[in-house]
Structure formats: structure tokens, C-alpha cells
N, C-alpha and C. Protein backbone atom coordinates (compact mmCIF):
# COMPACT_ATOMS: atom_id res chain seq x y z
N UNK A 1 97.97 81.82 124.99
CA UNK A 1 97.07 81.55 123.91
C UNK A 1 96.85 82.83 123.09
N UNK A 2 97.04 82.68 121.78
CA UNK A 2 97.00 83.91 120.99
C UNK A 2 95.68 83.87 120.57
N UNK A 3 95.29 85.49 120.54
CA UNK A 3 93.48 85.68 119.99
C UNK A 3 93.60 86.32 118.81
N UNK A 4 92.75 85.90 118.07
CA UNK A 4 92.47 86.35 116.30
C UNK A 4 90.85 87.14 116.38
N UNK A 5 90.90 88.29 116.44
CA UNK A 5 90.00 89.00 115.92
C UNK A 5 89.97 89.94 114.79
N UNK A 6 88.79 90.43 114.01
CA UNK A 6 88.64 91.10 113.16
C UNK A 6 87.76 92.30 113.13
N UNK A 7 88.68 93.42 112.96
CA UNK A 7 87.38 94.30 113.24
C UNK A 7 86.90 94.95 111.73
N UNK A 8 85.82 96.05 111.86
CA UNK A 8 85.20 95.97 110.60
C UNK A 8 85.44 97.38 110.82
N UNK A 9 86.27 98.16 109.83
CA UNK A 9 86.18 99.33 109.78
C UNK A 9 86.08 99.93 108.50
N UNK A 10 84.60 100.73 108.55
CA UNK A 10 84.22 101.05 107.20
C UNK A 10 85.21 102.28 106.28
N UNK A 11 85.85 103.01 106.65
CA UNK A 11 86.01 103.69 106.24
C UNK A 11 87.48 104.20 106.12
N UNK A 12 88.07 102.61 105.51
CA UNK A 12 89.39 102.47 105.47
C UNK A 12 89.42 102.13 103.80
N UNK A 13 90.41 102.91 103.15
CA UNK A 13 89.92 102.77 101.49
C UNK A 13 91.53 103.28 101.19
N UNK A 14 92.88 103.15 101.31
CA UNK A 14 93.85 103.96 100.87
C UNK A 14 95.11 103.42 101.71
N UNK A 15 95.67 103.16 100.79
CA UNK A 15 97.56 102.97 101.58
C UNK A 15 97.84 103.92 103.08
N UNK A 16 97.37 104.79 102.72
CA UNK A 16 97.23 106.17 103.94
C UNK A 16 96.97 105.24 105.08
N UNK A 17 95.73 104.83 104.93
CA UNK A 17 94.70 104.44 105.77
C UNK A 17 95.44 103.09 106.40
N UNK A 18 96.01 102.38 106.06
CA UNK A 18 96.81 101.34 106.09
C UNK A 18 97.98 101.77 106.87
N UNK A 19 98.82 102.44 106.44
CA UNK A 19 100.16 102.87 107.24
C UNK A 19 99.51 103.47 108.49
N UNK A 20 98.52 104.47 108.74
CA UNK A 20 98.37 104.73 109.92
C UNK A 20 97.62 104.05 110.71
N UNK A 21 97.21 102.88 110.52
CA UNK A 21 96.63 102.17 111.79
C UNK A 21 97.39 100.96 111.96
N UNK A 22 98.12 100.66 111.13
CA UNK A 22 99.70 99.89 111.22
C UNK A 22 100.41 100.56 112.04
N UNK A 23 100.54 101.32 112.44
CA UNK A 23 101.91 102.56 112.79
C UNK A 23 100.81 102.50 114.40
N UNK A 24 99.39 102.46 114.44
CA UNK A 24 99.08 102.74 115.92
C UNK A 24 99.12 101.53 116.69
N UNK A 25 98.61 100.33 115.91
CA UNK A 25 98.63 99.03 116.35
C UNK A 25 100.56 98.66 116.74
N UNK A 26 101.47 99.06 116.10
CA UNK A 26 102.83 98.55 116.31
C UNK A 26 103.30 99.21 117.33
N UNK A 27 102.48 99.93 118.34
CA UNK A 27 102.68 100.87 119.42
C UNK A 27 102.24 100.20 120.48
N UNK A 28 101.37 98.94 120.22
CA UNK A 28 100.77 97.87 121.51
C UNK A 28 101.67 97.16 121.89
N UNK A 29 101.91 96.67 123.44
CA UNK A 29 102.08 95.47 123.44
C UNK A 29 101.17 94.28 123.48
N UNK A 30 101.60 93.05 122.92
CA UNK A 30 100.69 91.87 122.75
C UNK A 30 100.42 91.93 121.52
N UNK A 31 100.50 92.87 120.49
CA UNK A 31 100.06 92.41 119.15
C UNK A 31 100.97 91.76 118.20
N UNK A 32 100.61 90.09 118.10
CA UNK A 32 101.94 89.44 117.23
C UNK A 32 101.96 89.54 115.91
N UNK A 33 100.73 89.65 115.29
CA UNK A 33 100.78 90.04 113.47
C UNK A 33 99.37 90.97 113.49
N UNK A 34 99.79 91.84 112.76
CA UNK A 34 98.42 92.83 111.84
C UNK A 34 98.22 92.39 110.65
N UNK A 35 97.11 92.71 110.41
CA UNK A 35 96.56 92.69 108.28
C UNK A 35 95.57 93.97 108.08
N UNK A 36 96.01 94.44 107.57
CA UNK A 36 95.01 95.50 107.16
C UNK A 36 94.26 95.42 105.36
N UNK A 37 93.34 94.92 105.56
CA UNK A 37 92.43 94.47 104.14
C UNK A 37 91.59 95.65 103.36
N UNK A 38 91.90 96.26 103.08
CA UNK A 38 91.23 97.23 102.18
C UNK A 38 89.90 97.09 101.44
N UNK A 39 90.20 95.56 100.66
CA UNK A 39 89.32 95.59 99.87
C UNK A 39 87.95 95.17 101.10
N UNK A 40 88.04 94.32 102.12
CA UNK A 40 87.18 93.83 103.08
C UNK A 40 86.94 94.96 104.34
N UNK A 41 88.16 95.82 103.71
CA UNK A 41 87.57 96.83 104.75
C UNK A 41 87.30 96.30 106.36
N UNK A 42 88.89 95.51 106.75
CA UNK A 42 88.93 94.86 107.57
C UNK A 42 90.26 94.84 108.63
N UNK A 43 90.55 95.06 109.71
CA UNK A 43 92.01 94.68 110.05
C UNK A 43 91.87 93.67 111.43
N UNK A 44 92.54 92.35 110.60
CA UNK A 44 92.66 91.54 111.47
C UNK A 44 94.06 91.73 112.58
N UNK A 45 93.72 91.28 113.91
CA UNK A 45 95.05 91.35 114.65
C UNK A 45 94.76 89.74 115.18
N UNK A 46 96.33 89.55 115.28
CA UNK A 46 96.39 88.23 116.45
C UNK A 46 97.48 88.47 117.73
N UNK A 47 97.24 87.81 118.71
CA UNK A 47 97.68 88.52 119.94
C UNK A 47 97.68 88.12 121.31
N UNK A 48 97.93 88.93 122.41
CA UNK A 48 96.79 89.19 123.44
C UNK A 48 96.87 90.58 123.83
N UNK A 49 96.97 91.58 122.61
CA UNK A 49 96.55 92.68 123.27
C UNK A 49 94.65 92.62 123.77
N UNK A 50 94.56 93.66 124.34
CA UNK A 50 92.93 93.30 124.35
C UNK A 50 91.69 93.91 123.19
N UNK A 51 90.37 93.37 123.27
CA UNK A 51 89.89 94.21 122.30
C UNK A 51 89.80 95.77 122.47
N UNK A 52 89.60 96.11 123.26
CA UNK A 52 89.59 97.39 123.45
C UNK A 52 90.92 98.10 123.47
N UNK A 53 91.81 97.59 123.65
CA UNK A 53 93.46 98.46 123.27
C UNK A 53 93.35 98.70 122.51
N UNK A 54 93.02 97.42 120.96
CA UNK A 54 93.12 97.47 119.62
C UNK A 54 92.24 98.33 119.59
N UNK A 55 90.80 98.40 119.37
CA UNK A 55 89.59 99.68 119.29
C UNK A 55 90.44 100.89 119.59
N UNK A 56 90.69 101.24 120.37
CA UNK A 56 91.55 102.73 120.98
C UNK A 56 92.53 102.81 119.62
N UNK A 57 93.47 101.94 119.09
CA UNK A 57 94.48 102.09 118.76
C UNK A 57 94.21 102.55 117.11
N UNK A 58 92.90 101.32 116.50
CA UNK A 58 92.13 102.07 115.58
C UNK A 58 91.42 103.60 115.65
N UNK A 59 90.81 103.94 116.49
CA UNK A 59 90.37 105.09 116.96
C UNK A 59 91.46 106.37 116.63
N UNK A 60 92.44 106.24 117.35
CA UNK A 60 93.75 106.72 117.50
C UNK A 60 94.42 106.78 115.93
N UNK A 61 94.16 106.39 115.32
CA UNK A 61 94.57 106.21 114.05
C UNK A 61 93.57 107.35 113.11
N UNK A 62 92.45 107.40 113.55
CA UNK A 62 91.43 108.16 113.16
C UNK A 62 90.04 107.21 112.49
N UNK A 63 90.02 106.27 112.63
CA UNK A 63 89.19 105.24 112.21
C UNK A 63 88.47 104.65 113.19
N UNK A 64 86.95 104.58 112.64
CA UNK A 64 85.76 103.94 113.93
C UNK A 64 85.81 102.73 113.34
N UNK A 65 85.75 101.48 114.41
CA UNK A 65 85.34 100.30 114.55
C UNK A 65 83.77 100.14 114.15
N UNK A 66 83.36 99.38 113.50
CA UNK A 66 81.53 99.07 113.80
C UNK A 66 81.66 98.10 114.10
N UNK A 67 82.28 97.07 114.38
CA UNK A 67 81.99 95.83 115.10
C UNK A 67 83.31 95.03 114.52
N UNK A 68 83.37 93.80 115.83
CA UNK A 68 84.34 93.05 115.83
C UNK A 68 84.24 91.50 116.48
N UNK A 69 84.52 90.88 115.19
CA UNK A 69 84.42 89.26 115.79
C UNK A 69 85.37 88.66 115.86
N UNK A 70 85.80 87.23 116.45
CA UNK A 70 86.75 86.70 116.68
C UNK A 70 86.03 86.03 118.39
N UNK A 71 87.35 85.50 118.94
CA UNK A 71 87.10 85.02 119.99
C UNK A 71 87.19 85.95 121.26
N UNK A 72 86.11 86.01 121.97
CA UNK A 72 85.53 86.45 123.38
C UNK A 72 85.69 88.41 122.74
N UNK A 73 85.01 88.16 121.76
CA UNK A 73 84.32 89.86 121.06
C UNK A 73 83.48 90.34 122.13
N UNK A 74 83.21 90.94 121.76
CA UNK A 74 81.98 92.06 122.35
C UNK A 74 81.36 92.41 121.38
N UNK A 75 81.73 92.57 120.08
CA UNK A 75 80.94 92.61 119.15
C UNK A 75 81.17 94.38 118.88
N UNK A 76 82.08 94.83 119.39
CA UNK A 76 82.10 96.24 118.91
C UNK A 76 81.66 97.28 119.96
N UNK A 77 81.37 96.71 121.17
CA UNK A 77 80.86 96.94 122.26
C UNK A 77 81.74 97.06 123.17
N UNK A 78 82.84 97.74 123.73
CA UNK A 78 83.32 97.18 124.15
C UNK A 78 82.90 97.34 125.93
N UNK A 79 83.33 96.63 127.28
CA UNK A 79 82.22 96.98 128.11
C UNK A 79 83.20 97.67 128.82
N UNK A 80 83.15 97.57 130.52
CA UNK A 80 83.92 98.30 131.55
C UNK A 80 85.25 98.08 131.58
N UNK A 81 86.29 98.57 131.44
CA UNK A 81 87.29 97.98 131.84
C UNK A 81 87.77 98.02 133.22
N UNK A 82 87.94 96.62 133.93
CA UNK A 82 88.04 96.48 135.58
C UNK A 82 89.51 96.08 135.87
């Protein structure tokens, strides 16, 4: 079952900004399509990587998450990993 979440990252504004969290996300496995939205200041993934790979992978890119919805979120939270 593939998961569609969206995370909200404010401080994505530039093609730049786009190629490099494209370039960190295409480094997962489980991620079947990216979108990176500029104007919404948004990058959706669908998948099963997990939320928190993706978070890291944004991170890793140089970009903070503030929150993320979709199915079985945390909301930007992400908790223990067990």
C-alpha cells in the first residue's frame, strides 16, 4: 500500500531548493514519486519510505519540516524509532 504525505516546508522558494531535496529524497528507498511545490511551499512524496526517512532526507537537504499530513502523520513530530 502506497502512502501520500505532505510536508510543509517553509523555506523552500528557488529551483536550488527543488533540485536539492529531489537529489536527497532519490537517495531513499520506497519513494515512488516526489513533487516539490514552491509556490505551496510543499513536497509531497508517495511511497513507503517512512515519515521520518523523508524528514531526515529534507533535513539533509538543508530544509526544516514544520509539519506533515497525509496518512498515519505525526504531524511533524516525529516519535521513537523502534
Amino acid at each position: 500500500m502506497l502512502i501520500t504525505r505532505t510536508y510543509h516546508v517553509p523555506d523552500i522558494s528557488c529551483d536550488h531548493c527543488r533540485t536539492s531535496i529531489e537529489a536527497e529524497l532519490d537517495k531513499l528507498e520506497g519513494v515512488g514519486s516526489r513533487q516539490v511545490d514552491l509556490t505551496d511551499k510543499t513536497v509531497t512524496v508517495e511511497g513507503m519510505a517512512s515519515e521520518e526517512a523523508v524528514t531526515k532526507a529534507i533535513s539533509d537537504a538543508g530544509y526544516e519540516v514544520e509539519r506533515v499530513e497525509g496518512a498515519g502523520s505525526t504531524g511533524g513530530h516525529p516519535g521513537p524509532i523502534l
